[in-house]
Protein backbone atom coordinates (compact mmCIF):
# COMPACT_ATOMS: atom_id res chain seq x y z
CA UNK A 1 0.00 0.00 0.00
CA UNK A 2 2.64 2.84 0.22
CA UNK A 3 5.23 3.36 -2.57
CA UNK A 4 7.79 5.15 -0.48
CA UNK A 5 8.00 7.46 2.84
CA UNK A 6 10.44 10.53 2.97
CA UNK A 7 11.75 11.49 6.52
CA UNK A 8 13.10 15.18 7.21
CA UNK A 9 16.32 15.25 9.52
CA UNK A 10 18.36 17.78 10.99
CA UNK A 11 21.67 16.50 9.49
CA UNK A 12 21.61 14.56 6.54
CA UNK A 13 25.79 13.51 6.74
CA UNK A 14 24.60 11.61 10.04
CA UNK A 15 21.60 10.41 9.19
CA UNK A 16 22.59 9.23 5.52
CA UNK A 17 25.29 7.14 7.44
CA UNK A 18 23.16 5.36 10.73
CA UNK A 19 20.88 4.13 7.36
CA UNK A 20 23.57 3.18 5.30
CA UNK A 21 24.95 1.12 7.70
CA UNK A 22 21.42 -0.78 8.91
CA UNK A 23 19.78 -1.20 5.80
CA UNK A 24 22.59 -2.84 4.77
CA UNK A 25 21.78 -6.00 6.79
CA UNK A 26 18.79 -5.79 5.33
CA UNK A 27 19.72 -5.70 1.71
CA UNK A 28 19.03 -1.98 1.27
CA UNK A 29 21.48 0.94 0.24
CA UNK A 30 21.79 4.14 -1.17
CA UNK A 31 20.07 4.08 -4.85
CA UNK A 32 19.42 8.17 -5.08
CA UNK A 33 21.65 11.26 -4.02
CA UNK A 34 20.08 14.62 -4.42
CA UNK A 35 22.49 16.32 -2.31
CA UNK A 36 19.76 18.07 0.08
CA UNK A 37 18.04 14.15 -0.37
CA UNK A 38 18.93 10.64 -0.57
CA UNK A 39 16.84 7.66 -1.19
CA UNK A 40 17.36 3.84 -0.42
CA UNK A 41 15.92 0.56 -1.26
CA UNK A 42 16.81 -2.80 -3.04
CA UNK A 43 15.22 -2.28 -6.08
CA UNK A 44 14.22 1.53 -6.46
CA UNK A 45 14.64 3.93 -3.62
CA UNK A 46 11.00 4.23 -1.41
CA UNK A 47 13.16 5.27 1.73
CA UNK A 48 14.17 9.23 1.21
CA UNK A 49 15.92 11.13 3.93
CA UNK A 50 15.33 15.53 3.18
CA UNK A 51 16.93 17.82 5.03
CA UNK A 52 14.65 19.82 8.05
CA UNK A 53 13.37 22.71 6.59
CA UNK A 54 10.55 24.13 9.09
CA UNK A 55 12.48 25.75 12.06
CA UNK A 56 10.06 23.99 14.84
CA UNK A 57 11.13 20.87 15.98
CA UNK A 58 9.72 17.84 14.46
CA UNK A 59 7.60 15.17 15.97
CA UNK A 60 8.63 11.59 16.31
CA UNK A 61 7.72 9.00 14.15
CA UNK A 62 8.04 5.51 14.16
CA UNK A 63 8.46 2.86 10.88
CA UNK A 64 9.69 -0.71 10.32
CA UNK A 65 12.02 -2.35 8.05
CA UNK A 66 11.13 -6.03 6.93
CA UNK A 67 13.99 -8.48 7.53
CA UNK A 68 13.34 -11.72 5.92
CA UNK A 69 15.08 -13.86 9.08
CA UNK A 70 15.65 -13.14 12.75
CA UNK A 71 19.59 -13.12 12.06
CA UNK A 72 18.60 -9.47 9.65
CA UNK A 73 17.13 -8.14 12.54
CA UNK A 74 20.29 -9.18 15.14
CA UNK A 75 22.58 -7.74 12.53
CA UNK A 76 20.50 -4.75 11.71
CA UNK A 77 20.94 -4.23 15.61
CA UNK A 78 24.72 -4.45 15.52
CA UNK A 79 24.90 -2.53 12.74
CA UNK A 80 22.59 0.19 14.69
CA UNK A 81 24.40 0.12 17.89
CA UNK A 82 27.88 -0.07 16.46
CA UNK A 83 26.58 3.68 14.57
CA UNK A 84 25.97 4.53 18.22
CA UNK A 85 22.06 3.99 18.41
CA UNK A 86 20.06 3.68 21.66
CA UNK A 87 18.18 0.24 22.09
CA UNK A 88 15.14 1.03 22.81
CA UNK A 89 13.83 -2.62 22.78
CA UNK A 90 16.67 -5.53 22.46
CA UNK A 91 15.65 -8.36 19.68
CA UNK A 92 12.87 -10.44 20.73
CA UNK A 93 9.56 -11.91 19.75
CA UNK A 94 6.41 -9.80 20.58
CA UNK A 95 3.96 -12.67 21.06
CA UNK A 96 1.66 -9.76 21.37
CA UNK A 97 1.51 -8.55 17.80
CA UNK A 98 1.68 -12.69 16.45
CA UNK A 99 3.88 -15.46 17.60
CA UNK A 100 6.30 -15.18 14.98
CA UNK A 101 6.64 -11.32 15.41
CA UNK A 102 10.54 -10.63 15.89
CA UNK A 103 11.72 -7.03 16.40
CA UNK A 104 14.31 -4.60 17.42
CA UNK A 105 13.45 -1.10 18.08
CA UNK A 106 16.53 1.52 18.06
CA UNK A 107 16.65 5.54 17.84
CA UNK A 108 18.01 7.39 14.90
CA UNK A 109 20.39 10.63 15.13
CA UNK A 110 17.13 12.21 15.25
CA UNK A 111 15.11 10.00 17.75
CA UNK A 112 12.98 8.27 15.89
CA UNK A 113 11.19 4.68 16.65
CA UNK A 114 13.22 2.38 14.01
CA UNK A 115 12.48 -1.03 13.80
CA UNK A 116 13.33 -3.95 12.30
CA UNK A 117 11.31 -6.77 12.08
CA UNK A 118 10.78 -10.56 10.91
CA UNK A 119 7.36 -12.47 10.68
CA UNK A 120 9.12 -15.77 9.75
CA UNK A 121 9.06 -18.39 12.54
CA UNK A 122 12.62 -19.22 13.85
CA UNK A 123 14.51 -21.61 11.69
């Protein structure tokens, strides 16, 4: 149902490198470079990064990344926390979404709810 998403940040340098380095895990990278906006995917980009350009102060929002197996979402938390990311929630299966539902949730450089998640049972 949505084609893409486009996130404004307050420093595109940083921000362009925490998502370099954990889409990668998850087969993404940089397909796009605008210079004031980059965009990522496998395929075609339909994750764009902009920089800010309202002066107030932006509100948080949250979005997931699909990882096809639990080991994408343990490596897209490495990858997360080795760019210096908070944890906000360590790898584990939220039994409360489904049974199979597998997720890490981190902070960006601009505190955002990222998450990576896997709907594949373990194996």
């Amino acid at each position: 149902m949505i084609d893409h998403v486009s996130v404004q940040v307050n420093d595109l340098a940083a921000s362009s490198a925490f998502y370099a380095a954990v889409l990668a895990p998850l087969g993404g990278r940089r397909l796009v470079d605008e210079g004031d906006a980059v965009g990522y995917g496998t395929d075609r980009p339909s994750f764009w990064l902009s920089v800010k350009q309202s002066p107030e102060p932006a509100a948080e929002v949250h979005f997931a990344f699909t990882a096809a197996t639990r080991d994408e979402v343990h490596a897209f938390h490495a990858a997360a926390t080795a760019a210096g990311a908070e944890t906000v929630h360590a790898p584990r299966v939220w039994a409360e979404y489904h049974e199979n539902y597998f997720a890490v949730f981190v902070r960006d450089p601009d505190d955002n709810n990222v998450e990576a998640v896997c709907h594949a049972p373990q194996g």
